[in-house]
C-alpha atoms as a PDB file:
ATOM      1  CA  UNK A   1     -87.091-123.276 -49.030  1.00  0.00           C
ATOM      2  CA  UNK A   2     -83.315-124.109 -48.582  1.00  0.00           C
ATOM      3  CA  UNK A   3     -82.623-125.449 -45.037  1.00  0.00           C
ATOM      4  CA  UNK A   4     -78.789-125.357 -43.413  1.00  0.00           C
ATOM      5  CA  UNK A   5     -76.573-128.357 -43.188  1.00  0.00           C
ATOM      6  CA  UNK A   6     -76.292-128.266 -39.670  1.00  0.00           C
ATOM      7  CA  UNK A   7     -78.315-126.998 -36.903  1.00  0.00           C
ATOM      8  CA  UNK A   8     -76.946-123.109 -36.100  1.00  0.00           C
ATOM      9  CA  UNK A   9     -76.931-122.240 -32.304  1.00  0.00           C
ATOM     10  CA  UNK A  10     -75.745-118.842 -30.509  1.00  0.00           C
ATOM     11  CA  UNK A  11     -74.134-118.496 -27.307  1.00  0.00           C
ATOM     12  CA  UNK A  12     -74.439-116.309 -24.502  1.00  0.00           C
ATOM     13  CA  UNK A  13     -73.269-113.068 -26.287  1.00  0.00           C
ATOM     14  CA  UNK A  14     -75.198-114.049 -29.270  1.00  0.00           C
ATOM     15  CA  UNK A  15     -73.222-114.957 -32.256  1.00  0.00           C
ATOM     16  CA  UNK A  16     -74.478-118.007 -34.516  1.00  0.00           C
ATOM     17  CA  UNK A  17     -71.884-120.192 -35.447  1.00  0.00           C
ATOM     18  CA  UNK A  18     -72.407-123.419 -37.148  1.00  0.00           C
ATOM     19  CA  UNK A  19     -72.072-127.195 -35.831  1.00  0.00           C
ATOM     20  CA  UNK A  20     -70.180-129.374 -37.239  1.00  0.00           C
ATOM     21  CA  UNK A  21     -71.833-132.440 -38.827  1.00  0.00           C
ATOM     22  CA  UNK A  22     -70.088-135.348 -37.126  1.00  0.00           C
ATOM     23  CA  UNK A  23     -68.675-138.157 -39.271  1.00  0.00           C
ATOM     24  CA  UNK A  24     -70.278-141.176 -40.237  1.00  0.00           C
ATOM     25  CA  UNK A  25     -70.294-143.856 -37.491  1.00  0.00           C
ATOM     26  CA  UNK A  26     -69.153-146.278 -40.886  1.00  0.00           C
ATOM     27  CA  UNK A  27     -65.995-144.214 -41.270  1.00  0.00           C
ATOM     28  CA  UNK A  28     -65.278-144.033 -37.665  1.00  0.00           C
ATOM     29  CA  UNK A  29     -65.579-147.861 -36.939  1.00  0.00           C
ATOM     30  CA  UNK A  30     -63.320-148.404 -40.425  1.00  0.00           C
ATOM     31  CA  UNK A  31     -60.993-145.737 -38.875  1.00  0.00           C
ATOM     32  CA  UNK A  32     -60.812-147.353 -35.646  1.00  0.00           C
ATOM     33  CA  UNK A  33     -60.315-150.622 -36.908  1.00  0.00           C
ATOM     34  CA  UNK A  34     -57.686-150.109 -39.348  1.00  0.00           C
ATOM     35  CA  UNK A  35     -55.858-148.152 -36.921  1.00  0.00           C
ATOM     36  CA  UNK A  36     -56.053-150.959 -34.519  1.00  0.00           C
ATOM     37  CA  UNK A  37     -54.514-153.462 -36.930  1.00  0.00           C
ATOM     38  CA  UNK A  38     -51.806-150.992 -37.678  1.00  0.00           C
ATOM     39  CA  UNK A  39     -51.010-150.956 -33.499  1.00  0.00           C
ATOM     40  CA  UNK A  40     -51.093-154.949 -33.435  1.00  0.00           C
ATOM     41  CA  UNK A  41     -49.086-154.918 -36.307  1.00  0.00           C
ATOM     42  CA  UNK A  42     -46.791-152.692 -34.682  1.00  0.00           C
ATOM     43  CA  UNK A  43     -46.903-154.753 -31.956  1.00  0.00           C
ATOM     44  CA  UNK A  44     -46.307-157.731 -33.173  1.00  0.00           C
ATOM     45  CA  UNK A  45     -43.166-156.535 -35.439  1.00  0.00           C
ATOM     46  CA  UNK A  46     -41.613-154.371 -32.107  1.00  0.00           C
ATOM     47  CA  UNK A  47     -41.243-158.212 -30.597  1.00  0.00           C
ATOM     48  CA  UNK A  48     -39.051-159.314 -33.760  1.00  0.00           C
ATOM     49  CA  UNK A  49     -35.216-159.495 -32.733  1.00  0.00           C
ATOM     50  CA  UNK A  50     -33.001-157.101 -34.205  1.00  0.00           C
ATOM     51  CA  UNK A  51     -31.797-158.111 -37.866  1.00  0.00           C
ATOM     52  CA  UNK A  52     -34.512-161.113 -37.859  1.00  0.00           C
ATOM     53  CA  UNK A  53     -36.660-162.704 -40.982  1.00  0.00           C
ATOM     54  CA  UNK A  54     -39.278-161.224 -39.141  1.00  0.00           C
ATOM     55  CA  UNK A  55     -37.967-157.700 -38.608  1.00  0.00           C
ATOM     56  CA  UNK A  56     -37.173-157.609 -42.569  1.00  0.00           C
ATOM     57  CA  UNK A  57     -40.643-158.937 -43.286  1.00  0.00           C
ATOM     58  CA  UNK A  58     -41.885-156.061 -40.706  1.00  0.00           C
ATOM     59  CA  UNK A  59     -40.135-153.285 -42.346  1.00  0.00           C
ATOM     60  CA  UNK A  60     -40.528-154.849 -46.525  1.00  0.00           C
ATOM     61  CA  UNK A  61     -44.227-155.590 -46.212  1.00  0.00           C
ATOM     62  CA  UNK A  62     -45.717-151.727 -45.132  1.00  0.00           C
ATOM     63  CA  UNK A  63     -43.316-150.496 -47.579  1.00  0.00           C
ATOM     64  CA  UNK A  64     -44.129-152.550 -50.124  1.00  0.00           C
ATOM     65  CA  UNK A  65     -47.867-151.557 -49.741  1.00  0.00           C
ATOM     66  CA  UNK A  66     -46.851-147.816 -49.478  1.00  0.00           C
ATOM     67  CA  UNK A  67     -44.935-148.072 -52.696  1.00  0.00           C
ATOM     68  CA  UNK A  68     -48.040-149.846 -54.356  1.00  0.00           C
ATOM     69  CA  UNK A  69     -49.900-147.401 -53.166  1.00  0.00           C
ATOM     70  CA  UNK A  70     -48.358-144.432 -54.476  1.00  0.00           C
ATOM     71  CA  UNK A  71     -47.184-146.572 -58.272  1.00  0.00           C
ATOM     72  CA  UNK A  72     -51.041-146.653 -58.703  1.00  0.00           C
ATOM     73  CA  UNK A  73     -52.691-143.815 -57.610  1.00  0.00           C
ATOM     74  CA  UNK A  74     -49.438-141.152 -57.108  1.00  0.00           C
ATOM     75  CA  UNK A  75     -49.945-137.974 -55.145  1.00  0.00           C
ATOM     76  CA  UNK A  76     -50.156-134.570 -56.916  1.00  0.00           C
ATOM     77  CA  UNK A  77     -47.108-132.770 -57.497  1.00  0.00           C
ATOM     78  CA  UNK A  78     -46.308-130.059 -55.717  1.00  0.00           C
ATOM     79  CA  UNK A  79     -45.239-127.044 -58.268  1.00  0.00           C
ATOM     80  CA  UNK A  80     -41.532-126.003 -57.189  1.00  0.00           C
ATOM     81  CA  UNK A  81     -41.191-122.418 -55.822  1.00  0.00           C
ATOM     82  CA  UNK A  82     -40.039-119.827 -57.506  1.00  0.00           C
ATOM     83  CA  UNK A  83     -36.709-119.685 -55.828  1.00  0.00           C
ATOM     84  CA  UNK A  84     -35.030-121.637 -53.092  1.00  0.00           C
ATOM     85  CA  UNK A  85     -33.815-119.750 -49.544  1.00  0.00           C
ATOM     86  CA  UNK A  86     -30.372-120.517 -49.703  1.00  0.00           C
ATOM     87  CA  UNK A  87     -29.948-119.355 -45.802  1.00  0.00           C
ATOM     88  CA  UNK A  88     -32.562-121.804 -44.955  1.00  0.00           C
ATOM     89  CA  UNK A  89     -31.273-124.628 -47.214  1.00  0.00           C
ATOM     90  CA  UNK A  90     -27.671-124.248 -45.965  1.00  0.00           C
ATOM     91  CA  UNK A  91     -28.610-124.817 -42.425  1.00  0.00           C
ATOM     92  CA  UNK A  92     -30.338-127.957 -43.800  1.00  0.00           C
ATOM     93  CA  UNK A  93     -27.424-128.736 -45.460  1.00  0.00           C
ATOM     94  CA  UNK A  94     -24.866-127.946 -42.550  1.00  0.00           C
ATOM     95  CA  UNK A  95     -27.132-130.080 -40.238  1.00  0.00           C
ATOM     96  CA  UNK A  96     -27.062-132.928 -42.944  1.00  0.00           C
ATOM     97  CA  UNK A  97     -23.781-132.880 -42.922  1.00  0.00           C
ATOM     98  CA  UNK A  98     -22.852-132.769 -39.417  1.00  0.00           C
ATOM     99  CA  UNK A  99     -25.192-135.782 -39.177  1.00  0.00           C
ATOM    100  CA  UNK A 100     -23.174-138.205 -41.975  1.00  0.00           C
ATOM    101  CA  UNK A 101     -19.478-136.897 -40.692  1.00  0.00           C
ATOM    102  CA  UNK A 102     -20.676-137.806 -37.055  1.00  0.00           C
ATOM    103  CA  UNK A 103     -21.926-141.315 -38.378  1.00  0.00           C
ATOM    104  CA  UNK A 104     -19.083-142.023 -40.804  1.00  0.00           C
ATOM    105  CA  UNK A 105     -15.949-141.290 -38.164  1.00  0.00           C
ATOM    106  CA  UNK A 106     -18.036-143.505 -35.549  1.00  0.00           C
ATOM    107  CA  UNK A 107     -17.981-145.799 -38.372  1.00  0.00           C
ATOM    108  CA  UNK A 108     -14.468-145.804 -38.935  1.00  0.00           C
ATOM    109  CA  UNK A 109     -13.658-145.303 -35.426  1.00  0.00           C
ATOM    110  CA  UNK A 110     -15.597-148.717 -35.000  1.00  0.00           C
ATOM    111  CA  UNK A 111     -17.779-146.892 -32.604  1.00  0.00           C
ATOM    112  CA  UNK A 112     -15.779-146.408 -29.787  1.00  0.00           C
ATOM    113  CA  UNK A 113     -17.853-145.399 -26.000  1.00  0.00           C
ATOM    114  CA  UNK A 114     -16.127-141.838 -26.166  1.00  0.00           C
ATOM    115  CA  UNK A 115     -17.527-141.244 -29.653  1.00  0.00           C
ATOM    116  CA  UNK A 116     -20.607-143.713 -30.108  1.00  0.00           C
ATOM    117  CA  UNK A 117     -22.796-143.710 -33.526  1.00  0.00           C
ATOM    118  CA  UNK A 118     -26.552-142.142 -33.374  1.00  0.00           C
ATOM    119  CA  UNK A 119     -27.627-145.923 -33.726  1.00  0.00           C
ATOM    120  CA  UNK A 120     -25.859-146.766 -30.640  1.00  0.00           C
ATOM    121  CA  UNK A 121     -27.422-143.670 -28.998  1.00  0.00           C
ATOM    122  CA  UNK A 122     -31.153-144.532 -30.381  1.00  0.00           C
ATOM    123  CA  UNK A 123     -30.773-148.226 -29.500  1.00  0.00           C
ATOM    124  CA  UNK A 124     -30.892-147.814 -25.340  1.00  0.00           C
ATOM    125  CA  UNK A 125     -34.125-145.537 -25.609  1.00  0.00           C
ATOM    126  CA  UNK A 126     -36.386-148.055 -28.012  1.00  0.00           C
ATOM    127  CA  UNK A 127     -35.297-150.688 -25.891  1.00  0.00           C
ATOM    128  CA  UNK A 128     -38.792-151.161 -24.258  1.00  0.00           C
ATOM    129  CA  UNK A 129     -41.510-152.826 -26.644  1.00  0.00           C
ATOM    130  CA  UNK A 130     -44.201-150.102 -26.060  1.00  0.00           C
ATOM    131  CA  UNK A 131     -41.504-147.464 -27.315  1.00  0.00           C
ATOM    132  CA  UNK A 132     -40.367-149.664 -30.100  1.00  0.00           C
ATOM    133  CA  UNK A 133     -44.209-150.341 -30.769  1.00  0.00           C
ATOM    134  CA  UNK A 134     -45.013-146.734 -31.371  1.00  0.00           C
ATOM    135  CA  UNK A 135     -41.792-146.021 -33.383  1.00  0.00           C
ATOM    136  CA  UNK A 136     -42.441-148.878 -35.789  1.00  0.00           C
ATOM    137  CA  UNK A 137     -46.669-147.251 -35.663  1.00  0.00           C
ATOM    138  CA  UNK A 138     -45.044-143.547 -36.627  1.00  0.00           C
ATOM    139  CA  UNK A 139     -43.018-144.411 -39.025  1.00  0.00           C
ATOM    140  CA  UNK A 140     -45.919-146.793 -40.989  1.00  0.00           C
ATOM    141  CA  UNK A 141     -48.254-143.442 -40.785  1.00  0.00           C
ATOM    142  CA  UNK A 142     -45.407-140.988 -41.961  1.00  0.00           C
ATOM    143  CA  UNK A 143     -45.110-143.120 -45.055  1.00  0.00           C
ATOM    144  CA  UNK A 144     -48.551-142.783 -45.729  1.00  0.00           C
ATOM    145  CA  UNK A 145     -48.506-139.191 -45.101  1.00  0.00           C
ATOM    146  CA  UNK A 146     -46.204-138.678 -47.669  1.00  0.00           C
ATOM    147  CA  UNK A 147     -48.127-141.020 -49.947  1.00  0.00           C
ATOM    148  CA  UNK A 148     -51.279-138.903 -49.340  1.00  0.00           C
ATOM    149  CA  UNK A 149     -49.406-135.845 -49.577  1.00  0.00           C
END
């Protein structure tokens, strides 16, 4: 006699539909408390000044464990496509290079107010540690998307 997984139930119009096992509470608390270190981490590297020991160290050490991570155990390759959309990749492209002309004249231009770089632009808005903080948090779990990817 095979029993289900999961319990089913029905609703009011009758349909069965299945309930979802819910995780182990072992995962959950491991879950929890790893992403809690990651936000104290975060934390604690969003109060490092600009250009500091500690800002390098803040930025070296998660990559540093991301590129362990994916020398050891890399991710599966994705097959390439068949063929590339050129309209699509061109607007990529224009974009992309929009974005270096705009930050190589402000360069040159030694950022002048009337045509400021995207860094002096981004700088104002991560001003506040709780931004900062969950900057620094998105861009440690983007790197491990793409290592898990």
């Amino acid at each position: 006699m095979a029993t289900n997984p999961a319990p089913a139930r029905s609703d009011d119009s009758g349909h069965r539909w299945q309930v979802a096992r819910p995780r182990r509470p072992a995962h959950l608390a491991l879950l929890a408390l790893i992403l809690t270190g990651l936000a104290v981490y975060a934390w604690l590297v969003a109060a490092a000044a600009p250009f500091s020991r500690g800002a390098l160290a803040g930025v070296v050490v998660p990559g540093a464990i991301v590129g362990i991570v994916a020398s050891v155990r890399p991710p599966e390759r994705i097959p390439a496509p068949a063929e590339l959309d050129m309209i699509g990749m061109s607007y990529w492209m224009i974009l992309l290079a929009a974005f270096f002309e705009w930050e190589a004249s402000a360069w040159r231009d030694s950022s002048w107010p009337w045509h400021p770089s995207f860094t002096n632009l981004v700088d104002p808005m991560l001003a506040p540690h709780l931004v900062k903080t969950v900057a620094i948090l998105l861009w440690i779990l983007a790197g491990w998307a793409l290592v898990r990817r």
